[in-house]
C-alpha atoms as a PDB file:
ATOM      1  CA  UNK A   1       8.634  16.123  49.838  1.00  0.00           C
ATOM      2  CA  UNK A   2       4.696  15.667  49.004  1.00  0.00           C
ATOM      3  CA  UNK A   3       2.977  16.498  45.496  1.00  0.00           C
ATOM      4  CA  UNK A   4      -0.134  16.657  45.822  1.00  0.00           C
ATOM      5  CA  UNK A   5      -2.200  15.325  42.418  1.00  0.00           C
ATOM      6  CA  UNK A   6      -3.514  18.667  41.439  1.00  0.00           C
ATOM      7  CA  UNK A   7      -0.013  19.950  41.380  1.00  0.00           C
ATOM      8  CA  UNK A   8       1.292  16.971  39.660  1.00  0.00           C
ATOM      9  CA  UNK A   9      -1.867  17.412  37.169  1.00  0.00           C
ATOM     10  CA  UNK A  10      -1.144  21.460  36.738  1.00  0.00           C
ATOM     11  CA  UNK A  11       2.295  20.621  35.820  1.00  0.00           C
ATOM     12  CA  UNK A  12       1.691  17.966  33.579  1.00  0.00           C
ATOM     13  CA  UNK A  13      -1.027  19.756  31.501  1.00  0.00           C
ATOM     14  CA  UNK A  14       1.344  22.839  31.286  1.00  0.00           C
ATOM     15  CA  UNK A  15       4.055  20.546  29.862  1.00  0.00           C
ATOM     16  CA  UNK A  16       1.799  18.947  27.253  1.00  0.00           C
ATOM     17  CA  UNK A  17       0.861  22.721  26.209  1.00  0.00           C
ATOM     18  CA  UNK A  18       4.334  23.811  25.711  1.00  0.00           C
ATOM     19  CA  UNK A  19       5.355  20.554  23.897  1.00  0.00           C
ATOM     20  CA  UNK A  20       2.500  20.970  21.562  1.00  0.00           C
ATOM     21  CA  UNK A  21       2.901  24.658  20.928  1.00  0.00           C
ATOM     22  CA  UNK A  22       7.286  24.423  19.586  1.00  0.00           C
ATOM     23  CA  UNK A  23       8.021  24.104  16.191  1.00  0.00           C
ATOM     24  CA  UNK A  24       8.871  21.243  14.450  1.00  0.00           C
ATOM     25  CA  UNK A  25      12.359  21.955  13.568  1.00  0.00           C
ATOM     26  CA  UNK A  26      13.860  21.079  10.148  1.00  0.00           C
ATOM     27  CA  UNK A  27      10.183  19.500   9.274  1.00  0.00           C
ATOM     28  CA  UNK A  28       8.424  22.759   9.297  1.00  0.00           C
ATOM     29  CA  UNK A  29       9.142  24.380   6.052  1.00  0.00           C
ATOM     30  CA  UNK A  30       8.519  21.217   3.894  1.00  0.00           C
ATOM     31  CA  UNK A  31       5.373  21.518   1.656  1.00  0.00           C
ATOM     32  CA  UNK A  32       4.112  18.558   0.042  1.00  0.00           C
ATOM     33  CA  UNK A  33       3.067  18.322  -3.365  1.00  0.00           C
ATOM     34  CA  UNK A  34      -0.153  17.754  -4.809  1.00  0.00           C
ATOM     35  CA  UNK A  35      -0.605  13.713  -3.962  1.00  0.00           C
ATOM     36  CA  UNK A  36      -0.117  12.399  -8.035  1.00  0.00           C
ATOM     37  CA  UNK A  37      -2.333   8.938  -8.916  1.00  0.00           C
ATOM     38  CA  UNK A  38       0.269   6.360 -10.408  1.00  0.00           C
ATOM     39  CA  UNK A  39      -1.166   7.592 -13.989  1.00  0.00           C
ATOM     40  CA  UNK A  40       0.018  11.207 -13.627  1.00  0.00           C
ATOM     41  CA  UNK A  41       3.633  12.325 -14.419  1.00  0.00           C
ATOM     42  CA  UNK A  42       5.294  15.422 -13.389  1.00  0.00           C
ATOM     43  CA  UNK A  43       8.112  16.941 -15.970  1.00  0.00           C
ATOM     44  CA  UNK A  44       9.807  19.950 -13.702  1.00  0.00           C
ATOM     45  CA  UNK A  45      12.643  21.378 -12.645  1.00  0.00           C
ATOM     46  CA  UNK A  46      13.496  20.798  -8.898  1.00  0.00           C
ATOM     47  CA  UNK A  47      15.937  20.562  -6.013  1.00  0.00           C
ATOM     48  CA  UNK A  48      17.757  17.726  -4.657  1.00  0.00           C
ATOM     49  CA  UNK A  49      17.589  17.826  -0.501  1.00  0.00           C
ATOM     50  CA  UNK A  50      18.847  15.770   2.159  1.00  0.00           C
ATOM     51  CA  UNK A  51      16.114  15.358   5.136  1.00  0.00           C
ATOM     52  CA  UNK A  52      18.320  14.641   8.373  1.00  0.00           C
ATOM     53  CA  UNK A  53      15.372  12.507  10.010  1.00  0.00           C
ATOM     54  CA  UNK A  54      14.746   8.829  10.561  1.00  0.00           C
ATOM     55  CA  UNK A  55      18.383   8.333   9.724  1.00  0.00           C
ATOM     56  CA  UNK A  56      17.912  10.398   6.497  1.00  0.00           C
ATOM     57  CA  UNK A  57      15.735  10.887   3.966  1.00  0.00           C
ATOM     58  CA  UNK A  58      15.689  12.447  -0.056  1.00  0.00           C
ATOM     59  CA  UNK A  59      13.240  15.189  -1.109  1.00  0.00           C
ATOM     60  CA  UNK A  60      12.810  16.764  -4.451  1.00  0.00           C
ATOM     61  CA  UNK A  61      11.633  20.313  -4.130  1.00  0.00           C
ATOM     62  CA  UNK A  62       9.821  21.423  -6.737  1.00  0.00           C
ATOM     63  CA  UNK A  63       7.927  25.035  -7.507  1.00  0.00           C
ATOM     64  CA  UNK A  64       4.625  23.393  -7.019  1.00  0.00           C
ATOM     65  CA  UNK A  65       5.521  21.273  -3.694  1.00  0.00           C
ATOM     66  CA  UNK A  66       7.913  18.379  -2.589  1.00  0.00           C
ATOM     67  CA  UNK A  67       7.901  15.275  -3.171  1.00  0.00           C
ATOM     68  CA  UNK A  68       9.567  12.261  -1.590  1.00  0.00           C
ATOM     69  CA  UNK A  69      11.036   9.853  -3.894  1.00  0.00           C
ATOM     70  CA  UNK A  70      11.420   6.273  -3.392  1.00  0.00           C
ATOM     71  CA  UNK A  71      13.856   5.280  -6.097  1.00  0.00           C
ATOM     72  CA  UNK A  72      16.347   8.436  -6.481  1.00  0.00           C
ATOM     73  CA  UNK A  73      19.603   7.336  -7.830  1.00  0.00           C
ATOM     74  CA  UNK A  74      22.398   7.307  -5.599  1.00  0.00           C
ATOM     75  CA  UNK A  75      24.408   9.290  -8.057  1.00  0.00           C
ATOM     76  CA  UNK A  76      21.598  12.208  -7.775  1.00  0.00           C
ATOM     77  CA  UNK A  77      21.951  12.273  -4.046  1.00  0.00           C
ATOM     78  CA  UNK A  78      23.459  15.063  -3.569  1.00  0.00           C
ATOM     79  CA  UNK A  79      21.402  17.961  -1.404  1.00  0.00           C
ATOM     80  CA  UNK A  80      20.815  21.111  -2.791  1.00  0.00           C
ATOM     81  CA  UNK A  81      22.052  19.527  -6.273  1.00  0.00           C
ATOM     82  CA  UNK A  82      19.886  20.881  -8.816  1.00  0.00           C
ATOM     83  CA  UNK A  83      17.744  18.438 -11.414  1.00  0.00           C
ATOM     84  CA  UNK A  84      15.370  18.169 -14.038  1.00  0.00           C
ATOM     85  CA  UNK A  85      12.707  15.226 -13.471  1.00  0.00           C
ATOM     86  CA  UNK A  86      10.133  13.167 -14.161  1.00  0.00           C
ATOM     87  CA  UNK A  87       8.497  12.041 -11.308  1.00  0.00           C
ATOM     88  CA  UNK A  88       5.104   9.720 -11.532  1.00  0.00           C
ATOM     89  CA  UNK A  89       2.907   9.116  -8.560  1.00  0.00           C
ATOM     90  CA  UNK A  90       3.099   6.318  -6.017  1.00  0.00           C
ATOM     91  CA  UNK A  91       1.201   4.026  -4.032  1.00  0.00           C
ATOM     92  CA  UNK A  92       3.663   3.568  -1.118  1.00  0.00           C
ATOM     93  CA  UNK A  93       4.018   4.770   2.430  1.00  0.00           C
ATOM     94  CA  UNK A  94       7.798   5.817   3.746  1.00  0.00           C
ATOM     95  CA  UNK A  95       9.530   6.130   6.875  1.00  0.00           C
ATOM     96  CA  UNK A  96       9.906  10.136   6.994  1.00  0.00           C
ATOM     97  CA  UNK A  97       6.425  11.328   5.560  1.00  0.00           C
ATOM     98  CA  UNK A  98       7.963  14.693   4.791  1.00  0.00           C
ATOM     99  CA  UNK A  99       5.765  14.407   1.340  1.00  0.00           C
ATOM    100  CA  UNK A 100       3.966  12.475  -1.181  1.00  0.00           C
ATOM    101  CA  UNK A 101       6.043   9.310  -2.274  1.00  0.00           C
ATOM    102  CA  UNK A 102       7.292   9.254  -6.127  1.00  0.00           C
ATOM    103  CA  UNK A 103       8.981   7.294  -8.245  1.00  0.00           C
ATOM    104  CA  UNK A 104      11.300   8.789 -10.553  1.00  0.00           C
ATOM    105  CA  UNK A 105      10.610   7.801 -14.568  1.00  0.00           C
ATOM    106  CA  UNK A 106      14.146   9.981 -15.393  1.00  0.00           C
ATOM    107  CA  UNK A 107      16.539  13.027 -13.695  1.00  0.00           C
ATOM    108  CA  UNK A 108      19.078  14.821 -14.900  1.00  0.00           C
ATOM    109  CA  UNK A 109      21.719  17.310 -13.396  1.00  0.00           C
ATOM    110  CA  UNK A 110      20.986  21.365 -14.535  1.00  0.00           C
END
């Protein structure tokens, strides 16, 4: 059995289409937040939610946007566990990128 290159072109274009046109799954509802500078804090009610990616991630979900914070308590890891926080802006990358990093100045369960 021959290919010729135009075939194996046509069907290699058609597969980068497709790929590039699905959903992304779990990742597509996430919003981020506004990106906060280290100064600014955030005082707001939220959710607590488990991100199955990268081998797991935390995300506060908050009216205005999520957020991704880097120092969540393990206590507060609970997904869909409802919080009040104070989150403060953060110059940090992470591993899942669902969000803007934050560190959390204080949380507490609703």
């Amino acid at each position: 059995m021959t290919f010729s290159f135009g075939r194996v072109s046509v069907l290699l274009m058609a597969a980068m289409v497709l790929a590039c046109t699905k959903p992304l799954g779990p990742l597509q509802p996430w919003g981020g937040g506004p990106v906060l500078d280290v100064n600014q804090v955030v005082s707001t009610n939220a959710t607590v939610r488990f991100v199955a990616i990268e081998g797991g991630c935390w995300a506060i979900q908050t009216p205005n946007g999520d957020y991704e914070p880097a120092d969540l308590p393990e206590r507060y890891r609970v997904n869909g566990l409802r919080v009040h926080v104070v989150l403060r802006g953060a110059r940090m990358g992470s591993f899942c990128m669902i969000a803007p990093v934050v560190t959390v100045d204080s949380v507490s369960t609703l």
